[in-house]
N, C-alpha and C. Protein backbone atom coordinates (compact mmCIF):
# COMPACT_ATOMS: atom_id res chain seq x y z
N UNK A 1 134.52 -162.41 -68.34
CA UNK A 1 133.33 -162.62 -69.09
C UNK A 1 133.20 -164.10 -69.37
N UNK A 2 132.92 -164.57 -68.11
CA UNK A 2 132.70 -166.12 -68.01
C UNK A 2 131.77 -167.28 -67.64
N UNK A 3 131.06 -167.47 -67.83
CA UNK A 3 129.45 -168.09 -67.20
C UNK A 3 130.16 -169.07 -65.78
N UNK A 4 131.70 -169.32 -65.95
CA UNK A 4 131.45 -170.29 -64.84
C UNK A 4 133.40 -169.77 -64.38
N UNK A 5 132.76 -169.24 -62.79
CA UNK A 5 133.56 -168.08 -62.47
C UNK A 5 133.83 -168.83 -60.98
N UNK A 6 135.74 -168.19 -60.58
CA UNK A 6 135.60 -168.63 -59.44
C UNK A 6 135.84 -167.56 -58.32
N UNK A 7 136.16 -167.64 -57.21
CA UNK A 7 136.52 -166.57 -56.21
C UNK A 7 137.74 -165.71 -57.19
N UNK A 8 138.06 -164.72 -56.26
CA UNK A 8 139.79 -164.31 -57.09
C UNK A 8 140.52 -164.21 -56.08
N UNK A 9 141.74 -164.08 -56.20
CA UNK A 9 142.94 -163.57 -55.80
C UNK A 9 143.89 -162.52 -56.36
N UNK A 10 144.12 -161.56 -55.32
CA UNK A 10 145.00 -160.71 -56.30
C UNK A 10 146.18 -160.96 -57.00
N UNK A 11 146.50 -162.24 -57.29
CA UNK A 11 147.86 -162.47 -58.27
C UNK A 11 147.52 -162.77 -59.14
N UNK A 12 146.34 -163.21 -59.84
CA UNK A 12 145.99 -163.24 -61.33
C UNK A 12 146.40 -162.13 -62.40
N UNK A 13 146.62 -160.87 -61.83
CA UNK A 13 146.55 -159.84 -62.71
C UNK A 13 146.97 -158.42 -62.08
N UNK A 14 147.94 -157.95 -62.59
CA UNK A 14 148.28 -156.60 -62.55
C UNK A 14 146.55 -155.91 -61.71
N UNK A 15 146.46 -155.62 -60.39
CA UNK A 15 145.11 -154.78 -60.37
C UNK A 15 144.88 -154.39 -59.10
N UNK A 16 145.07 -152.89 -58.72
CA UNK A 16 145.37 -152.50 -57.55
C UNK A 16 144.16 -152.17 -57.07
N UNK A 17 143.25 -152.33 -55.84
CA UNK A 17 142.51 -152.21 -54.95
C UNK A 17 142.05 -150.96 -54.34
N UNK A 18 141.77 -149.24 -54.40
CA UNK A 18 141.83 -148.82 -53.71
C UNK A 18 140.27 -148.29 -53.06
N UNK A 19 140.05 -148.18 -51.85
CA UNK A 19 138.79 -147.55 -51.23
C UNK A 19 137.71 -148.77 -50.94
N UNK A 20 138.21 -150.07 -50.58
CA UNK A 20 137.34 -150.79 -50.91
C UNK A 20 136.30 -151.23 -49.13
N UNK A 21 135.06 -151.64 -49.43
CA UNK A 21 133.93 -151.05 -48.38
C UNK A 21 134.85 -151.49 -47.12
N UNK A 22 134.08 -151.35 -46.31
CA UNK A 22 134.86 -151.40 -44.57
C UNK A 22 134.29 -153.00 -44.52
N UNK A 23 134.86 -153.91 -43.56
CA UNK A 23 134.63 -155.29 -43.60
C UNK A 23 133.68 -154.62 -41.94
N UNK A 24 132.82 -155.45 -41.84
CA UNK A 24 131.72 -155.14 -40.23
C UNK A 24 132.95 -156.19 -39.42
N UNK A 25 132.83 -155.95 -38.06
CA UNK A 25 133.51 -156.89 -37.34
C UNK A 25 133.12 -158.10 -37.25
N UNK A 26 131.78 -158.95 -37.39
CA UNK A 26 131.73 -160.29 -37.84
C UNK A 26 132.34 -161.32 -38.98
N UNK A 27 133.04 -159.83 -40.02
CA UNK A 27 133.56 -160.82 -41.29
C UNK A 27 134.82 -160.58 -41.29
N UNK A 28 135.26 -161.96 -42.13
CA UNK A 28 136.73 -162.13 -42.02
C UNK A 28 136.89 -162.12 -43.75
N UNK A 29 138.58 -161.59 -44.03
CA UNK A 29 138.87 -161.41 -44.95
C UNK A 29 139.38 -163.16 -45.73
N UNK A 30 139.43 -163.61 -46.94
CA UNK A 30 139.95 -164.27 -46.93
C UNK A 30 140.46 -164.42 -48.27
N UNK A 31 141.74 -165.37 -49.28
CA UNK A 31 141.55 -164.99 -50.03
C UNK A 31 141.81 -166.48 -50.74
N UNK A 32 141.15 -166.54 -52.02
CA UNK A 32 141.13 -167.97 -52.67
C UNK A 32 141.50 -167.64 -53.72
N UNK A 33 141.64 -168.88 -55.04
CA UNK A 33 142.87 -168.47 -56.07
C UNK A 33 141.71 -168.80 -57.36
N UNK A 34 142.11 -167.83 -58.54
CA UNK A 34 141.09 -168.09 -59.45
C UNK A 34 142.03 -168.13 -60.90
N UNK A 35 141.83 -168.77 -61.77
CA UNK A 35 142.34 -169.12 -63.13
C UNK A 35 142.18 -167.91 -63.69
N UNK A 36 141.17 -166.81 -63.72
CA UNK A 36 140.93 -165.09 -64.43
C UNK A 36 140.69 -164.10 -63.87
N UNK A 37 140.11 -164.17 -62.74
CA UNK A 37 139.82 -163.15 -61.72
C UNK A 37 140.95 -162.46 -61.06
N UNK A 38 140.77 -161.34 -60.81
CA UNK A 38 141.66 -160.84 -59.88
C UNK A 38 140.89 -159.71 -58.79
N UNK A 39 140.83 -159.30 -57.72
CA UNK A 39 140.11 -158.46 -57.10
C UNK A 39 139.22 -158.41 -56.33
N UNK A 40 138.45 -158.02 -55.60
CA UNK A 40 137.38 -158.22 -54.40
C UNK A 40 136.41 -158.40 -54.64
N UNK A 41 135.51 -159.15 -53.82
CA UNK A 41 134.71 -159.74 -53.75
C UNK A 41 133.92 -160.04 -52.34
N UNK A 42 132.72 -159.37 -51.87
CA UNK A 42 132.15 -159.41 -50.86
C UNK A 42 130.45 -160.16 -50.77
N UNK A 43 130.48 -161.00 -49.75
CA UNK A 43 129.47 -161.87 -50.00
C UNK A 43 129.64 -163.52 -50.72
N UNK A 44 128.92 -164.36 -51.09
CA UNK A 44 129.33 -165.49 -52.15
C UNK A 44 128.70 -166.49 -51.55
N UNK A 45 128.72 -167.77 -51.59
CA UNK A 45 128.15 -168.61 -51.04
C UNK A 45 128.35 -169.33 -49.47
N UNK A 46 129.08 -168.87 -48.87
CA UNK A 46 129.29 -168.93 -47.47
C UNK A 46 128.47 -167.90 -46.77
N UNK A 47 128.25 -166.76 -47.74
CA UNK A 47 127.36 -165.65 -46.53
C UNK A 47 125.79 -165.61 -46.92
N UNK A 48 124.95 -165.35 -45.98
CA UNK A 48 123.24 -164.75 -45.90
C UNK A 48 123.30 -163.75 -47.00
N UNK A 49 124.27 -162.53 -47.08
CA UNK A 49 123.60 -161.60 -47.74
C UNK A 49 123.17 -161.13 -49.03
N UNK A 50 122.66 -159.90 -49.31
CA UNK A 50 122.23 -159.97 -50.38
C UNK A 50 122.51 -158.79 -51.17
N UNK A 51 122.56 -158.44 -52.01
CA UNK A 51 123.06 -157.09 -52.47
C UNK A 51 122.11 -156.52 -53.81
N UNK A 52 121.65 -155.42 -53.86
CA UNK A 52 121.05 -154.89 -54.22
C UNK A 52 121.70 -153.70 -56.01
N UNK A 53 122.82 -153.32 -55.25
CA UNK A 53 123.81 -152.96 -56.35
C UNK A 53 125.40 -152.68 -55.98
N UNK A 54 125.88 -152.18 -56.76
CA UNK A 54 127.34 -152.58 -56.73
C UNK A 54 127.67 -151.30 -57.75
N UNK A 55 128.73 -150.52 -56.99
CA UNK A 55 129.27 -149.55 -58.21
C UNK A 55 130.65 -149.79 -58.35
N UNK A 56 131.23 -148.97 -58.97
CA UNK A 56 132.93 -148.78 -59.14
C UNK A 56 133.20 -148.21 -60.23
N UNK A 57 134.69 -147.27 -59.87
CA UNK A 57 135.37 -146.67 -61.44
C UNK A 57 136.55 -147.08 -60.98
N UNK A 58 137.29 -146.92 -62.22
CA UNK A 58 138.47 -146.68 -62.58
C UNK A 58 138.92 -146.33 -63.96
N UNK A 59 140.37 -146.02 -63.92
CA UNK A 59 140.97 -145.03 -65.45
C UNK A 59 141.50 -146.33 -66.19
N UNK A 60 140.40 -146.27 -67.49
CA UNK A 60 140.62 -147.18 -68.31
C UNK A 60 142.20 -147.27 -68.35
N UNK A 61 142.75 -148.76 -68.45
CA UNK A 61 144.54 -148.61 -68.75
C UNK A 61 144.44 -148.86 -70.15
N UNK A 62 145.76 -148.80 -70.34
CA UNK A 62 146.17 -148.89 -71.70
C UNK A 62 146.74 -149.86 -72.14
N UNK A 63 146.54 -150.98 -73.55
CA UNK A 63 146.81 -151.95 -73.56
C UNK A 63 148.52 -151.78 -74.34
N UNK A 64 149.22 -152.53 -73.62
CA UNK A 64 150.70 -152.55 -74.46
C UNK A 64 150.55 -153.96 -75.35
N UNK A 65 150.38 -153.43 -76.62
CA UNK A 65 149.93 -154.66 -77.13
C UNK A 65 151.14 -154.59 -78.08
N UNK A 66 151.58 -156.20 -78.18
CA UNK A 66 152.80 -156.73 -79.02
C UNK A 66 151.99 -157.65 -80.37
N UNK A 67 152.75 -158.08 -81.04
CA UNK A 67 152.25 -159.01 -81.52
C UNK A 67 151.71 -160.46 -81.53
N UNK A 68 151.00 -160.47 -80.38
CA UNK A 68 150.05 -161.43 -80.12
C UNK A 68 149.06 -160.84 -79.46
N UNK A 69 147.84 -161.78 -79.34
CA UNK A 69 146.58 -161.21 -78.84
C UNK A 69 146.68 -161.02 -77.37
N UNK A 70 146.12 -160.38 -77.00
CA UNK A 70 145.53 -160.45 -75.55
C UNK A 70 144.39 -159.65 -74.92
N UNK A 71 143.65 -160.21 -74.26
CA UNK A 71 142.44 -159.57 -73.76
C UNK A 71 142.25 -159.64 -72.07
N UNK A 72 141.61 -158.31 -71.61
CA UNK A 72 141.30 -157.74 -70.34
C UNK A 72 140.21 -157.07 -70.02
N UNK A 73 139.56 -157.52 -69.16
CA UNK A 73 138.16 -156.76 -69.12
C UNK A 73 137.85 -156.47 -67.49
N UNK A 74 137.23 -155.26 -66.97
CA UNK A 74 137.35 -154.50 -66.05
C UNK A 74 135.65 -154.18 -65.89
N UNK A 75 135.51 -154.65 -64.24
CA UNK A 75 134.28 -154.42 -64.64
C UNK A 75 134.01 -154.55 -62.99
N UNK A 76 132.34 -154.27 -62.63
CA UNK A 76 131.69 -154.75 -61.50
C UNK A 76 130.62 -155.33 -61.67
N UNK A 77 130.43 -155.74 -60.63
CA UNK A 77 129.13 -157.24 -60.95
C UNK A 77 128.48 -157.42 -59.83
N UNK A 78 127.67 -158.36 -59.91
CA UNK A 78 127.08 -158.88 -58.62
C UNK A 78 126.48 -160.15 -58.78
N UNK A 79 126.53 -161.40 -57.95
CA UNK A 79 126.57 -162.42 -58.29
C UNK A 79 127.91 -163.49 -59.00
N UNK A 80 127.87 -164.48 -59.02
CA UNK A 80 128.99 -165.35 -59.54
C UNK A 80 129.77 -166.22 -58.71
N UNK A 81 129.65 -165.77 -57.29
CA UNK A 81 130.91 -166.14 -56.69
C UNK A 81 130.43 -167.16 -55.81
N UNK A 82 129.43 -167.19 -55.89
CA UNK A 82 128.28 -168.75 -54.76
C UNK A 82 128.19 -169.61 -56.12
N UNK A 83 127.40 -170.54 -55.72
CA UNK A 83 126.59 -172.07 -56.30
C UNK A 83 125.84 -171.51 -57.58
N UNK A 84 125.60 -170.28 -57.69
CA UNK A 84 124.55 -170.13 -58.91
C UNK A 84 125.41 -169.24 -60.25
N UNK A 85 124.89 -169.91 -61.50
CA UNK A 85 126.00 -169.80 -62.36
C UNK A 85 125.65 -168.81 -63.00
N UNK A 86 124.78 -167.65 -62.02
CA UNK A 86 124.08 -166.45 -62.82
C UNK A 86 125.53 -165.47 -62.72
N UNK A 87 125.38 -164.09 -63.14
CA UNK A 87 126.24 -162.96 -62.98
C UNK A 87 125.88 -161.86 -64.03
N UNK A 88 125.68 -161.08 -63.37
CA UNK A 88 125.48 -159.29 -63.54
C UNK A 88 126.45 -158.59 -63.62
N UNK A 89 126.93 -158.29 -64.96
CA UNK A 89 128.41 -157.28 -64.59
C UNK A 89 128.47 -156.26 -65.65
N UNK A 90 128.80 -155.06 -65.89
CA UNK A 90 128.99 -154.46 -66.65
C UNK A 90 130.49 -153.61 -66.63
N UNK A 91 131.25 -153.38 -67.79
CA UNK A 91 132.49 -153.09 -67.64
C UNK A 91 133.32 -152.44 -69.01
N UNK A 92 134.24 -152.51 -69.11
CA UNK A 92 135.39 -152.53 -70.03
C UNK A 92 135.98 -153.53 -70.59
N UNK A 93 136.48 -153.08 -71.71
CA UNK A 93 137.97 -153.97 -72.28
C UNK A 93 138.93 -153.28 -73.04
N UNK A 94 139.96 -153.73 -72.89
CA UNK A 94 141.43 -153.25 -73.58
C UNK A 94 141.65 -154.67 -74.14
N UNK A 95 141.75 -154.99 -75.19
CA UNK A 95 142.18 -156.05 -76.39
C UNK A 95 143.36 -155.75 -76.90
N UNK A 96 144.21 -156.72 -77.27
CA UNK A 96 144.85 -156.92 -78.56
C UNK A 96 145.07 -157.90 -79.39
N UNK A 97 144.61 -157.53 -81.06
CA UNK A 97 144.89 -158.40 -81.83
C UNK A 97 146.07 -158.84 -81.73
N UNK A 98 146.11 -159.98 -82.62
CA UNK A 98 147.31 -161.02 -82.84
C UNK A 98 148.13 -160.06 -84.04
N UNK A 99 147.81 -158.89 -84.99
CA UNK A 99 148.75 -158.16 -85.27
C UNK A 99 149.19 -156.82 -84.46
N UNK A 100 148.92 -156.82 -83.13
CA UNK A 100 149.74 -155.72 -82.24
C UNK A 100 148.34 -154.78 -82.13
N UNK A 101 147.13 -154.56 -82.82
CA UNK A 101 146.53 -153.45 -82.69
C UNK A 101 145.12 -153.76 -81.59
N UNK A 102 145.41 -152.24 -80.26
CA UNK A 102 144.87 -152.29 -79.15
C UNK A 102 143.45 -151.69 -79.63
N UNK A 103 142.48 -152.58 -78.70
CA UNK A 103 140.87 -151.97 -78.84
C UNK A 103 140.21 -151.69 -77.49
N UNK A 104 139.00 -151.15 -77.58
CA UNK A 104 138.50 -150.71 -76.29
C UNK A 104 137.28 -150.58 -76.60
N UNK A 105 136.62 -150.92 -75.49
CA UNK A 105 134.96 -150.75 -75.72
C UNK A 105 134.45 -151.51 -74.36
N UNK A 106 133.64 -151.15 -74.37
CA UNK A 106 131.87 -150.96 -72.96
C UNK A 106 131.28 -152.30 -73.40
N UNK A 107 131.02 -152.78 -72.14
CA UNK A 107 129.47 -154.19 -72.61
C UNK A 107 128.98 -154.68 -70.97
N UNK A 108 128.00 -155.26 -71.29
CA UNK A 108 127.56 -155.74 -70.22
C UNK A 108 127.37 -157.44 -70.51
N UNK A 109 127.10 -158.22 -69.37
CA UNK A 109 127.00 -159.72 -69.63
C UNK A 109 125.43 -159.96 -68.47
N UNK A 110 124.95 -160.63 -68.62
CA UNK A 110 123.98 -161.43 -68.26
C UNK A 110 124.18 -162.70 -68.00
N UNK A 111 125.16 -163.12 -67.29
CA UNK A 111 125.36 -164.94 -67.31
C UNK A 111 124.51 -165.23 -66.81
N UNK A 112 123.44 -166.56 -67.90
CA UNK A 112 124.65 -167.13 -68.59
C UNK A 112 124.59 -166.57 -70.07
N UNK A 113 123.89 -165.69 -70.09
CA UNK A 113 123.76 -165.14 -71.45
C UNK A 113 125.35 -164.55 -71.89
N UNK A 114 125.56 -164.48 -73.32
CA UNK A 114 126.43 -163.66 -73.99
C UNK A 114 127.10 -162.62 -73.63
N UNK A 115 128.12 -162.04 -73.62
CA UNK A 115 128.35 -160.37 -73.33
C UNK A 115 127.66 -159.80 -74.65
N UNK A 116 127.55 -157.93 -74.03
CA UNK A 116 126.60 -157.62 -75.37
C UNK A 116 127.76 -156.23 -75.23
N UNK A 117 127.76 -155.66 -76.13
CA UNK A 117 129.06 -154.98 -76.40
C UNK A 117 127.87 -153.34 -76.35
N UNK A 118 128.61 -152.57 -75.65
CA UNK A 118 127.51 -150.96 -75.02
C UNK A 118 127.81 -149.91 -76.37
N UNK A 119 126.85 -149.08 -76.63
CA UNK A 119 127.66 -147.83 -77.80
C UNK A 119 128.40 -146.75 -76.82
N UNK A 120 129.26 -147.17 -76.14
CA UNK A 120 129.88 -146.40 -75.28
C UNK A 120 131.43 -145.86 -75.68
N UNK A 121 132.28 -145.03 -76.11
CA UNK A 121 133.40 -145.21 -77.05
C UNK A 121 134.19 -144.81 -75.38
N UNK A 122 135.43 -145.75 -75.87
CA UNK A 122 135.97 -145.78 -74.58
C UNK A 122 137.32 -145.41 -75.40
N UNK A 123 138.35 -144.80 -74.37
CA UNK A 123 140.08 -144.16 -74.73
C UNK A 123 140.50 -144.84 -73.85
N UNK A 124 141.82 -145.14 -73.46
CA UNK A 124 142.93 -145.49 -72.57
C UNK A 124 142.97 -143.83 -71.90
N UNK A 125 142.77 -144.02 -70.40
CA UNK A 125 143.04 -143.20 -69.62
C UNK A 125 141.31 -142.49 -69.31
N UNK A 126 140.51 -142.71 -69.88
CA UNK A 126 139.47 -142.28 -69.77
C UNK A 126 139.12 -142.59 -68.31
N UNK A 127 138.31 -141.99 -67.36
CA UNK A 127 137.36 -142.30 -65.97
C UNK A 127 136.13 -142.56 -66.39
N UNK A 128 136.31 -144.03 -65.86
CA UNK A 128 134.85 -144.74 -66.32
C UNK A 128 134.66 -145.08 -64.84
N UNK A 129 132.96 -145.39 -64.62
CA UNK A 129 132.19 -145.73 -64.04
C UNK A 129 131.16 -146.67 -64.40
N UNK A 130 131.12 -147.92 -63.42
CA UNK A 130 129.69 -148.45 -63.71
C UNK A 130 128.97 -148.69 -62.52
N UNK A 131 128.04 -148.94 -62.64
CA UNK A 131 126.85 -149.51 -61.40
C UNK A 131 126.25 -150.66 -62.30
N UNK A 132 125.51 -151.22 -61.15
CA UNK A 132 124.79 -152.80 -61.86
C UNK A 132 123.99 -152.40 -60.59
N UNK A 133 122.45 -152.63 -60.64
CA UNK A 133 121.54 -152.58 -59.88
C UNK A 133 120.46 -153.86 -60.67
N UNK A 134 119.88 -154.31 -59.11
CA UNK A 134 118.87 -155.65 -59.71
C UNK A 134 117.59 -155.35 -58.69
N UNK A 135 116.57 -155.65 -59.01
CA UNK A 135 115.12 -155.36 -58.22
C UNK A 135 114.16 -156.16 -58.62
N UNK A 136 114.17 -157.17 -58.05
CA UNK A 136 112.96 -158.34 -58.78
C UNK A 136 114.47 -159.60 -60.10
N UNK A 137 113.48 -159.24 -61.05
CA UNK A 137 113.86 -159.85 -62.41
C UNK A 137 114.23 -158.45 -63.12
N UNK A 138 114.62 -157.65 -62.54
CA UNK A 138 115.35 -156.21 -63.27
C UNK A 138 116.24 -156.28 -63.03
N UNK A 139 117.48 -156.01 -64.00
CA UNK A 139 118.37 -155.48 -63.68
C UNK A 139 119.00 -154.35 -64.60
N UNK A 140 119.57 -153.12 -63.91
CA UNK A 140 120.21 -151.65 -64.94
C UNK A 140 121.66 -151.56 -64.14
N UNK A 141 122.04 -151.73 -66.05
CA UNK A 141 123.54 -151.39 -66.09
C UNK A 141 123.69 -150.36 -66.45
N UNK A 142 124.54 -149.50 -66.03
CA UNK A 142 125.23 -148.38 -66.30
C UNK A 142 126.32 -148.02 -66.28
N UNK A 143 127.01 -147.49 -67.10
CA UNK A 143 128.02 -147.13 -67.72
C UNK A 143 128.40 -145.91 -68.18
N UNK A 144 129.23 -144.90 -67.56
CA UNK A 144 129.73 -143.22 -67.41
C UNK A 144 130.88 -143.27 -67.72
N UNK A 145 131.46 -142.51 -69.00
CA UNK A 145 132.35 -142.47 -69.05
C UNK A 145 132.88 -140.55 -68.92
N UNK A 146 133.70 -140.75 -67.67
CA UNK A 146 133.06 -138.82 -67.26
C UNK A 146 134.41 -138.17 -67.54
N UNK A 147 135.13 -138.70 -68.80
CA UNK A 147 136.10 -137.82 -69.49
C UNK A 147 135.65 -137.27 -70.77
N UNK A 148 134.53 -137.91 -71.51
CA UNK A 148 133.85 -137.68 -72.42
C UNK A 148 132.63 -136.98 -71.76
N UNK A 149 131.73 -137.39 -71.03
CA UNK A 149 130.90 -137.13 -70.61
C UNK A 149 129.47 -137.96 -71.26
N UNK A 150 129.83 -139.00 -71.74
CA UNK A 150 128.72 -140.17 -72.05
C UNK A 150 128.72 -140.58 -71.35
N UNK A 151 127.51 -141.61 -71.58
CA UNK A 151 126.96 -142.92 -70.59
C UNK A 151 125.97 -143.79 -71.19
N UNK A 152 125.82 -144.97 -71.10
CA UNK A 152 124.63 -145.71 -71.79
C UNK A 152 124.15 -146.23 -70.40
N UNK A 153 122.67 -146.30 -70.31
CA UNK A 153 122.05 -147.26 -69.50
C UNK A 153 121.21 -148.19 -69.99
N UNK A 154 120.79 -149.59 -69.53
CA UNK A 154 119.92 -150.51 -69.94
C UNK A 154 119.78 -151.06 -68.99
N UNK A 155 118.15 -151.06 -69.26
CA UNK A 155 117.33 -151.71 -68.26
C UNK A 155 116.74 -153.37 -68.77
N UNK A 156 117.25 -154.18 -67.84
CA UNK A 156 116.74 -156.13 -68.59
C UNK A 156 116.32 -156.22 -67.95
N UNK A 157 115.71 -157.83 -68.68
CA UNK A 157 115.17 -159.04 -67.68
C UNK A 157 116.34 -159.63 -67.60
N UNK A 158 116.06 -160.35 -66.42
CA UNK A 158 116.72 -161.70 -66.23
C UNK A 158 115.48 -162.13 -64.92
N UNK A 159 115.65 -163.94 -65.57
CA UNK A 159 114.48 -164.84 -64.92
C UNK A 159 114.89 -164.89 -63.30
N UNK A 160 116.32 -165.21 -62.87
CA UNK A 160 116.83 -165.65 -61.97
C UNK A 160 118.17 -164.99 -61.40
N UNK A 161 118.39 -163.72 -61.58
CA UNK A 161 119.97 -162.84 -60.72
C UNK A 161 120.60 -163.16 -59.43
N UNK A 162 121.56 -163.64 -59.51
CA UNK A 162 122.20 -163.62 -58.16
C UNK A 162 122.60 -162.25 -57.75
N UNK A 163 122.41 -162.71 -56.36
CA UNK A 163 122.91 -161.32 -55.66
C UNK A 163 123.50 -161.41 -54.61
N UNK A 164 123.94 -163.01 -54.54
CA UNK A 164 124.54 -163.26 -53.01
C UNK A 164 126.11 -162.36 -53.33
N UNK A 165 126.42 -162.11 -53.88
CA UNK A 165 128.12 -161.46 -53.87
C UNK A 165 128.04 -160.11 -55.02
N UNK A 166 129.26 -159.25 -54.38
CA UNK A 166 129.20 -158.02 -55.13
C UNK A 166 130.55 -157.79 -55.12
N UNK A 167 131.27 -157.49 -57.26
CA UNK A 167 132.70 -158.21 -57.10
C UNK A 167 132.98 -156.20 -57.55
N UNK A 168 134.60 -156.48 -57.87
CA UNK A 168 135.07 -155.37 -58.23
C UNK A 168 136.48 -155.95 -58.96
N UNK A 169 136.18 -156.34 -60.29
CA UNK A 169 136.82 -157.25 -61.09
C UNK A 169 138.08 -156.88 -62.12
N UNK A 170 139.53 -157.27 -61.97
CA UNK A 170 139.93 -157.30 -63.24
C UNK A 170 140.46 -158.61 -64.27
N UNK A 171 140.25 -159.01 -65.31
CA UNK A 171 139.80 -160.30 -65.48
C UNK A 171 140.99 -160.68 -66.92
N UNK A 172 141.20 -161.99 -67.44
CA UNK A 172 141.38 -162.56 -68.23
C UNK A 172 140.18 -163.33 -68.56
N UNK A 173 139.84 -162.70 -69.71
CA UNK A 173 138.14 -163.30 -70.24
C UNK A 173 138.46 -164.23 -70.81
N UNK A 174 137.46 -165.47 -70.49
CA UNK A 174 137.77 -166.64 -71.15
C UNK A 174 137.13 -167.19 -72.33
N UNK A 175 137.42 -168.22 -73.44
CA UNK A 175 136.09 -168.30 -74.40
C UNK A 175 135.99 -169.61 -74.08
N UNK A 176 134.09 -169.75 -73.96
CA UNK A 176 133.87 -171.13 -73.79
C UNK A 176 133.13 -171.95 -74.97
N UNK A 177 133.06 -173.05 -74.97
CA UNK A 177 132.28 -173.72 -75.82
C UNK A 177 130.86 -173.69 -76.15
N UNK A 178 130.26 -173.62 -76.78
CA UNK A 178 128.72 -173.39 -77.24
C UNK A 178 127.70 -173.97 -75.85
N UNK A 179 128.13 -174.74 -75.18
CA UNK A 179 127.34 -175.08 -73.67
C UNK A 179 127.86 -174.40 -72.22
N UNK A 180 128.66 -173.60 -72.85
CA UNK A 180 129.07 -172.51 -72.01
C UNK A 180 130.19 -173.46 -70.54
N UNK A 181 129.94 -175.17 -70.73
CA UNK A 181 130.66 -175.55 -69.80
C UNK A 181 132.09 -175.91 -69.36
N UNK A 182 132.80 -175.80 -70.92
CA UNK A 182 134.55 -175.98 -70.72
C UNK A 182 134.45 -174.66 -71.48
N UNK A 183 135.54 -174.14 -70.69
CA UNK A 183 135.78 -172.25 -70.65
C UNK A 183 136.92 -172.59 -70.33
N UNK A 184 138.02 -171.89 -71.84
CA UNK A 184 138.88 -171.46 -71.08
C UNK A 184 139.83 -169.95 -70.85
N UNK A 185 140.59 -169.51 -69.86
CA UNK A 185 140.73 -168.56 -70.01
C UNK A 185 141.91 -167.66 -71.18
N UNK A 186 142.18 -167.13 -71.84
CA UNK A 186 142.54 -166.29 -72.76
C UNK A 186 143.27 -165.45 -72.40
N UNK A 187 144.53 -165.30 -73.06
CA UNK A 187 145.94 -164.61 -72.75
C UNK A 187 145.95 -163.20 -72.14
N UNK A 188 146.35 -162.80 -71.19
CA UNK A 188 146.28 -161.83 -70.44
C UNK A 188 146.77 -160.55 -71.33
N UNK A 189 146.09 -159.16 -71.40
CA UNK A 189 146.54 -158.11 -71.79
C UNK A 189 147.45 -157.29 -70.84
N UNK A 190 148.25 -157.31 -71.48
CA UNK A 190 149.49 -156.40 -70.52
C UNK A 190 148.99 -154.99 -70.47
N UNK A 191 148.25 -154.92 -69.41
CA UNK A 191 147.96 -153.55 -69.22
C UNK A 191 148.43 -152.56 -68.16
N UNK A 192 149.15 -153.58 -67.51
CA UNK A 192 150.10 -152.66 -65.97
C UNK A 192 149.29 -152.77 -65.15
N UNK A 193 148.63 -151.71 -64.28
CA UNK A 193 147.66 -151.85 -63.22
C UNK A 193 146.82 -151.05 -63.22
N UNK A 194 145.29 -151.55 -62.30
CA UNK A 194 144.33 -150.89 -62.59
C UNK A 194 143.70 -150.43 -61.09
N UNK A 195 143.27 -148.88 -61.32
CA UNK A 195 142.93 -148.99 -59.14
C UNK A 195 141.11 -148.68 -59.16
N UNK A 196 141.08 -149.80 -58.64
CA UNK A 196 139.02 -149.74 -58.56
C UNK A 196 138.97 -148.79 -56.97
């Protein structure tokens, strides 16, 4: 949850990969290193294409939280990973305060806007789902959580969405400064591993 985001690599973070789309035989895999990111990413500023939406689940993990903070957020998106400092993502988090106690909850982000936190009540171990779809200056997030059997959807504006890339994210969220331009990233939640 970062306005200014880079490729990932899977060694940032405990976060296992599974089912992810078929590569066409013109594209090559490759992988670059990111300060919070961890996980795939198709499209970005080297490619033409364009993407329309982006889904993914996985079983919320559980935060082993000690006495210090740490935060993790799980999510899919679209946009971020080219030249434009937009991004569409909606997701999870597993937190922990700096006195040991683990939190959880739903939000979506609009970069470069704010994250906005979903009325979605999330558990450790729960099967969550989101989609992010964009059409014009629309974009709907959605969010299923199909152990409860909730879901919130919201439908925005945004002036300008990227859509050159479509990620499948697990993250060390960073906090940045009121101009959103020195960000930094924020202590990793020990959460073990996560399979998108």
């Amino acid at each position: 949850m970062n306005p200014k985001r880079l490729i990932p690599i899977l060694v940032t973070a405990a976060c296992a990969l599974g089912a992810a789309p078929a590569a066409t035989a013109a594209s090559t895999v490759q992988q670059a290193s990111s300060q919070n990111w961890s996980g795939y990413v198709v499209g970005g500023s080297t490619s033409n294409k364009n993407f329309s939406s982006v889904s993914g689940s996985w079983v919320q993990p559980t935060a082993a939280c000690t006495s210090s903070s740490g935060h993790s957020a799980f999510w899919v998106g679209l946009g971020g990973s080219g030249s434009s400092q937009a991004l569409e993502q909606a997701g999870t988090e597993a937190d922990c305060t700096s006195g040991g106690q683990a939190s959880y909850f739903a939000w979506y982000e609009l970069v470069p806007a704010a994250p906005v936190k979903m009325a979605l009540t999330v558990h450790p171990g729960d099967h969550i789902s989101s989609t992010v779809n964009v059409s014009g200056t629309s974009v709907r997030v959605q969010l299923t959580d199909a152990t409860t059997g909730q879901s919130v959807n919201k439908t925005l504006y945004m002036a300008a969405p990227d859509t050159s890339s479509a990620e499948w994210i697990a993250e060390a969220p960073s906090a940045c400064d009121q101009t959103a331009t020195n960000c930094q990233p924020l202590a990793l939640t020990n959460f073990g591993t996560v399979k998108f």
